[in-house]
Protein backbone atom coordinates (compact mmCIF):
# COMPACT_ATOMS: atom_id res chain seq x y z
CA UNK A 1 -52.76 63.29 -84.44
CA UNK A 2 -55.63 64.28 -82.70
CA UNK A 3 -56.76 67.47 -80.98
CA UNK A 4 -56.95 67.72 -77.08
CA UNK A 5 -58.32 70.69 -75.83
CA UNK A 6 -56.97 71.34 -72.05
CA UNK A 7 -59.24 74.22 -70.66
CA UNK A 8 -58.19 76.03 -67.09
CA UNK A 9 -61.59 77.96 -65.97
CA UNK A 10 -61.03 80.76 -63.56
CA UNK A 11 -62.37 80.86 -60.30
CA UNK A 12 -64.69 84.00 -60.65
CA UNK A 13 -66.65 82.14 -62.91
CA UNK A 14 -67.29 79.62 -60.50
CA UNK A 15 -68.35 81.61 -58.10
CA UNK A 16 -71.47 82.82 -60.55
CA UNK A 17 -73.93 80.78 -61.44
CA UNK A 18 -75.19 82.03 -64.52
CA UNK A 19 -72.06 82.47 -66.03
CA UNK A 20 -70.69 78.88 -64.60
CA UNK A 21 -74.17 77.35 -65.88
CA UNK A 22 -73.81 78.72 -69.81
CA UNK A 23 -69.86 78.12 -70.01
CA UNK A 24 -70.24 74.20 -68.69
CA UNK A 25 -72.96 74.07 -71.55
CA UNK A 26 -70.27 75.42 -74.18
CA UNK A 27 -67.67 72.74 -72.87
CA UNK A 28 -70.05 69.99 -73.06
CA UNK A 29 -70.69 70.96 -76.70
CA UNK A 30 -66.94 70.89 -77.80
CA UNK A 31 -66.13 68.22 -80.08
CA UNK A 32 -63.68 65.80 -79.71
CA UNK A 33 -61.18 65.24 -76.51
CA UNK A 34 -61.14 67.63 -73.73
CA UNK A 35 -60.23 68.06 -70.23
CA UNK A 36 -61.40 71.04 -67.62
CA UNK A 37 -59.27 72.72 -64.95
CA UNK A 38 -60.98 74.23 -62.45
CA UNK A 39 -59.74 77.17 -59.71
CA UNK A 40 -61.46 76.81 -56.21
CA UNK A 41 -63.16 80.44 -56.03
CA UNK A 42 -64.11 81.93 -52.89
CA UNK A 43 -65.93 79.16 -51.42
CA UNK A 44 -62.58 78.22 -49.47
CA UNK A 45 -62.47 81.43 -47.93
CA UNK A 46 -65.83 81.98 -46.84
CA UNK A 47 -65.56 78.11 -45.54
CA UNK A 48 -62.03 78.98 -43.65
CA UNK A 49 -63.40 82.26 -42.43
CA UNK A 50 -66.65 80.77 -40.59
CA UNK A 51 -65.17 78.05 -39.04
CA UNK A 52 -62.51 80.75 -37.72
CA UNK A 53 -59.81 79.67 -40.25
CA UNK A 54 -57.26 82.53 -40.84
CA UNK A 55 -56.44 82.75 -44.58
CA UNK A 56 -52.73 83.55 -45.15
CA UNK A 57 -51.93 85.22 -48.57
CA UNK A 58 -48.33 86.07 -50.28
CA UNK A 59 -48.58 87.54 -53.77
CA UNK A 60 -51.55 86.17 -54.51
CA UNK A 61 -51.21 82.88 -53.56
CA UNK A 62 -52.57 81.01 -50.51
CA UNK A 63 -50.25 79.89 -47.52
CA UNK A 64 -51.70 76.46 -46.87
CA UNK A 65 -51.56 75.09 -43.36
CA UNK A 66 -53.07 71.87 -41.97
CA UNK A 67 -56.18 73.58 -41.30
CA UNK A 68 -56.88 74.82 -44.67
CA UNK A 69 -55.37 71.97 -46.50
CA UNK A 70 -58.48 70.23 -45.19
CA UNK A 71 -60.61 72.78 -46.28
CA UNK A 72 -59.52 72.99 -50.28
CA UNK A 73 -59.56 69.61 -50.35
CA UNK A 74 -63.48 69.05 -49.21
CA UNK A 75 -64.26 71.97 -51.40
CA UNK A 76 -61.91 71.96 -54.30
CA UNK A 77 -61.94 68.08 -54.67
CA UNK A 78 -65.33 67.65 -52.98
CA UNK A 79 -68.25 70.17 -53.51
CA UNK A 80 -66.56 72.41 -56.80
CA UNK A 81 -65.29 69.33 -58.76
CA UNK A 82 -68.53 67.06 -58.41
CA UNK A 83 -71.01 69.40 -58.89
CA UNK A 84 -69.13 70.65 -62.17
CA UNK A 85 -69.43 66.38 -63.09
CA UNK A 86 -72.90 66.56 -62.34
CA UNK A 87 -73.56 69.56 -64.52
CA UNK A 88 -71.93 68.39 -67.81
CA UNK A 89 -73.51 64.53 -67.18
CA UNK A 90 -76.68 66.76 -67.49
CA UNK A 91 -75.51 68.00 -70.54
CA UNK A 92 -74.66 64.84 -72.14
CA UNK A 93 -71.27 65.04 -72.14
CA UNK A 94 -69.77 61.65 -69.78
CA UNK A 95 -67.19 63.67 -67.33
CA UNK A 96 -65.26 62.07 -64.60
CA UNK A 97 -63.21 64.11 -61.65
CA UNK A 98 -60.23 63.71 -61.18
CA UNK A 99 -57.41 65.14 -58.36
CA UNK A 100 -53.94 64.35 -58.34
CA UNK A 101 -54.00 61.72 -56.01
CA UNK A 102 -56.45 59.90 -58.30
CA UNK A 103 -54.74 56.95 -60.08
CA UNK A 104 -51.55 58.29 -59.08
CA UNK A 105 -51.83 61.30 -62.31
CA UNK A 106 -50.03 64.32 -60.98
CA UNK A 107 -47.33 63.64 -58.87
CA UNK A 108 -45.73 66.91 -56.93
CA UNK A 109 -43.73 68.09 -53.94
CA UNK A 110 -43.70 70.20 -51.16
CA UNK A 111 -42.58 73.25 -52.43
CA UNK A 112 -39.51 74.53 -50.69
CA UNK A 113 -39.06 77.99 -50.65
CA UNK A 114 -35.56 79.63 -48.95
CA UNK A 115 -37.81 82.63 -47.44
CA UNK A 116 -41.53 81.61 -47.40
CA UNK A 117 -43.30 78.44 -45.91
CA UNK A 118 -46.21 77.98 -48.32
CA UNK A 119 -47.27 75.40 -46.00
CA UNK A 120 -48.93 71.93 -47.79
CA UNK A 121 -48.35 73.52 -51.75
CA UNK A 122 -47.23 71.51 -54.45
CA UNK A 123 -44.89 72.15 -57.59
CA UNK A 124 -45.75 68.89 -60.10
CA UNK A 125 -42.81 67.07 -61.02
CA UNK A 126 -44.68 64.41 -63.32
CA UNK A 127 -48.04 63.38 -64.60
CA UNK A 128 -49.28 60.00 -65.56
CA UNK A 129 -50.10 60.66 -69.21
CA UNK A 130 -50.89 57.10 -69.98
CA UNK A 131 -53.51 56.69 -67.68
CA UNK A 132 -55.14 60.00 -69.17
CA UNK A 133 -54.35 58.88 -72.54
CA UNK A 134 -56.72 55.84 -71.84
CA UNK A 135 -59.72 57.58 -70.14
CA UNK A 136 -59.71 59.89 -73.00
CA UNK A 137 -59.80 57.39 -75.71
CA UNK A 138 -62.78 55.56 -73.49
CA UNK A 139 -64.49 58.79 -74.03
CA UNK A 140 -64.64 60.51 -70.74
CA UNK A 141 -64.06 64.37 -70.58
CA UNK A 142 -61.88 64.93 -67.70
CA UNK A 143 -62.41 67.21 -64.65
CA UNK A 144 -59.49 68.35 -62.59
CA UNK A 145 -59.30 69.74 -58.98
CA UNK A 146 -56.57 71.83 -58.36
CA UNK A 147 -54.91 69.12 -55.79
CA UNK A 148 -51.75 66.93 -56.17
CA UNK A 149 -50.04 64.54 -54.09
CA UNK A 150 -46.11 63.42 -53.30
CA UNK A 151 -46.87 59.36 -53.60
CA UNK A 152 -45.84 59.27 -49.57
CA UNK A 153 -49.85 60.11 -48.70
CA UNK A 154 -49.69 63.52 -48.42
CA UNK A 155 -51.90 65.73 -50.49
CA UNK A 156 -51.12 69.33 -51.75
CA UNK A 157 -52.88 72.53 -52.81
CA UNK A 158 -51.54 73.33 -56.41
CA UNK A 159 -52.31 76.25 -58.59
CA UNK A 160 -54.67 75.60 -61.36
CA UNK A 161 -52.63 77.60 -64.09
CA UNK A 162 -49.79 75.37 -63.62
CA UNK A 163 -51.59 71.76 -63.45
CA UNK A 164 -53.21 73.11 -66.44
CA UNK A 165 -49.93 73.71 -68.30
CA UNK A 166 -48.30 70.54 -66.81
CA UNK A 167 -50.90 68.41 -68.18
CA UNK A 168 -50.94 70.33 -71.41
CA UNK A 169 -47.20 69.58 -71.62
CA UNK A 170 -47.30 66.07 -70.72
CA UNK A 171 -49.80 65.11 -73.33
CA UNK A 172 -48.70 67.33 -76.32
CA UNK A 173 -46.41 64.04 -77.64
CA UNK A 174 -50.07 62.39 -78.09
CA UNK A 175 -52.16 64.81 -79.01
CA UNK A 176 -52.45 67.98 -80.79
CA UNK A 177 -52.67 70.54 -77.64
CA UNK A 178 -54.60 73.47 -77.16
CA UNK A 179 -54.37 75.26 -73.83
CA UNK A 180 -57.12 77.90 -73.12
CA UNK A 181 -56.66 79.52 -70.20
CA UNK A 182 -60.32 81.06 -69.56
CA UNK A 183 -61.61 83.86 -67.33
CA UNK A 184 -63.84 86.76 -66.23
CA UNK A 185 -61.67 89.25 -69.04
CA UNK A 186 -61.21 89.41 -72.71
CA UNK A 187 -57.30 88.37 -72.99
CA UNK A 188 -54.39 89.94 -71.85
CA UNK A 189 -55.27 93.40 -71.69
CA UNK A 190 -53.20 97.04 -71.64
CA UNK A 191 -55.47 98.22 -69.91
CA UNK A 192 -57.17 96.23 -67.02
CA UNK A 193 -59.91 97.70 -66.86
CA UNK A 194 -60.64 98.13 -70.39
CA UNK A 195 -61.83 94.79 -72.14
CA UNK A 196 -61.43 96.88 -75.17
CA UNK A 197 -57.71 96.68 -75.12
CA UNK A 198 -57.18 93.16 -75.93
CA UNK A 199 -53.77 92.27 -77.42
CA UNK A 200 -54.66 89.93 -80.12
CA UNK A 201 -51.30 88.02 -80.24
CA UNK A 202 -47.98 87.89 -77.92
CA UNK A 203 -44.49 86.68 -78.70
CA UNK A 204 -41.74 86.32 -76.67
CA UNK A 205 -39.94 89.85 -77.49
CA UNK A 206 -43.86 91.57 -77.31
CA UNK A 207 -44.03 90.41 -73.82
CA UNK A 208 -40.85 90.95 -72.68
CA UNK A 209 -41.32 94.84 -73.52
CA UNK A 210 -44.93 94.73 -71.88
CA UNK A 211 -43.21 93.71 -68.78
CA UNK A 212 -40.24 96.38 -69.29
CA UNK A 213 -42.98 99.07 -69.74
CA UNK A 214 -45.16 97.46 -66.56
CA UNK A 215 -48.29 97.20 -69.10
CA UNK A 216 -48.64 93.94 -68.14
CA UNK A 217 -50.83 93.82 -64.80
CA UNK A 218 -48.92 91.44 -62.39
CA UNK A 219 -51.61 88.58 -62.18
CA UNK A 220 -51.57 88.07 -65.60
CA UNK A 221 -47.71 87.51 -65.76
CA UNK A 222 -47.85 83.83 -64.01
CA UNK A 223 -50.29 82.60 -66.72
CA UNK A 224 -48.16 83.83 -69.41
CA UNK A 225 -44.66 82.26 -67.97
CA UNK A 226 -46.81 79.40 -68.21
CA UNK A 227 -48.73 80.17 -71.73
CA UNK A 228 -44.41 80.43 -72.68
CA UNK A 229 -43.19 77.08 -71.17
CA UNK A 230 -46.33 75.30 -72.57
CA UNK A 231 -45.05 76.51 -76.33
CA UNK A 232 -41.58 75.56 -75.46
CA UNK A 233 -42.73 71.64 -74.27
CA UNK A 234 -44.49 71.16 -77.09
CA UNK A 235 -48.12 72.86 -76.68
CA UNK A 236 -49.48 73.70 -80.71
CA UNK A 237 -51.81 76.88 -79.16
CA UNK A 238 -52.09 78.78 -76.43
CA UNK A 239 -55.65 81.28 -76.06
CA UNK A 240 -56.33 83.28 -72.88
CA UNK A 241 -59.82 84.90 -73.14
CA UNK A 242 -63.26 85.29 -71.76
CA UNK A 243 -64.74 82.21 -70.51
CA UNK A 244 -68.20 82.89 -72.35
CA UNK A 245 -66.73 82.96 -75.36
CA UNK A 246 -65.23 79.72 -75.16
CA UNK A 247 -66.18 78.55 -78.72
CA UNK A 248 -64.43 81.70 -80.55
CA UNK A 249 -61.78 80.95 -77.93
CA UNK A 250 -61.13 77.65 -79.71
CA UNK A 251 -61.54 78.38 -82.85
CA UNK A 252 -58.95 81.41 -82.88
CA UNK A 253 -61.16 84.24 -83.43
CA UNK A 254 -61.32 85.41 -80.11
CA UNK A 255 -58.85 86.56 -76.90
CA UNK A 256 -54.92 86.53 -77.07
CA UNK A 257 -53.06 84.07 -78.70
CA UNK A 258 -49.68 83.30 -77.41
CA UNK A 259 -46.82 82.55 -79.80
CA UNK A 260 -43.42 81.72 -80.32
């Protein structure tokens, strides 16, 4: 079977650079099958906020309206998502990008929530592994914008983590899977501050006492729920680490594993 590595960058690298510049050069230089996941960064906001846009946030996550729907989808599907293409075509390696909406891939739904309108977000419900299946084997590296649609036209805002893992799921019966989740830190830390802290590896009863002792800082426990589903569906590895050192990431040697 062969490997597919599924690689979720985080947003703070976008917005630098530098650092965006040197980590699309490591992707392009992976061997073998791979697709990219990117965040949107603060580009949104600082769009949302000059045209007079108020940004709506509940535990992290973005209430999406009308207004800003629009918005994430110029910049997250538009400017972020093309001009990552552009870079790795630069660097030899033949990228396409890719939303939801794109040849029908991720399908979602408006999430429905008994207490909070999130506004136009989506929670995936399928994705069209075939179809990826068949741009991978033509060679194309995949680029995905953190957008999904609900097959009745409407588009929605999803979070990267999760189309990351869904994909990750979805092709893990034809490929060997590895989902890096990639970022500004070193792995799941104890202490966030301290990149020195890195857990090296977390199983299900290690993380479950993290969370009982609150060492786990709370945006880091969404990307593990999902690092744990992944495992469940049928993901081989799970790494989250520092997006620079994407080649140790891959190989094992550095970040935090996750493991049954």
């Amino acid at each position: 079977m062969d490997k597919l590595y599924i690689i979720k960058i985080g947003g703070n690298i976008i917005d630098d650079e530098a650092r965006l510049k040197n980590f699309l050069e490591d992707f392009a230089n992976l061997p073998g099958k791979k697709i990219l996941v990117h965040g949107g960064g603060k580009l949104a906001t600082r769009m949302a906020e000059e045209l007079g846009i108020e940004q709506q946030m509940v535990d992290g996550r973005r209430i999406t309206d009308a207004a800003t729907l629009r918005i994430v989808t110029m910049v997250y599907a538009g400017y972020i998502n093309k001009n990552i293409v552009a870079r790795l075509q630069a660097n030899n390696c033949n990228a396409m990008g890719l939303c939801g909406a794109d040849g029908d891939i991720i399908l979602a739904h408006k999430r429905s929530h008994p207490v909070i309108d999130y506004g136009f977000v989506g929670d995936v419900d399928a994705i069209n592994s075939k179809l990826i299946q068949t741009l991978l084997e033509s060679n194309v590296s995949l680029v995905f914008a953190p957008l999904t649609h609900d097959q009745q036209g409407l588009l929605l805002n999803t979070n990267a983590d999760t189309i990351a893992q869904e994909l990750a799921r979805g092709m893990s019966s034809q490929y060997e899977v590895s989902l890096i989740y990639s970022f500004e830190k070193a792995g799941v830390l104890l202490d966030a501050n301290d990149d020195n802290t890195v857990i090296p590896i977390i199983t299900p009863d290690y993380y479950k006492e993290l969370k009982n002792q609150q060492k786990i800082f709370a945006g880091m426990i969404p990307k593990l729920d999902n690092a744990f589903n992944a495992l469940k569906s049928g993901v081989k590895t799970v790494i989250i680490g520092r997006a620079e050192e994407l080649t140790r990431l891959v190989s094992g040697s550095s970040g935090t594993r996750i493991q049954t």
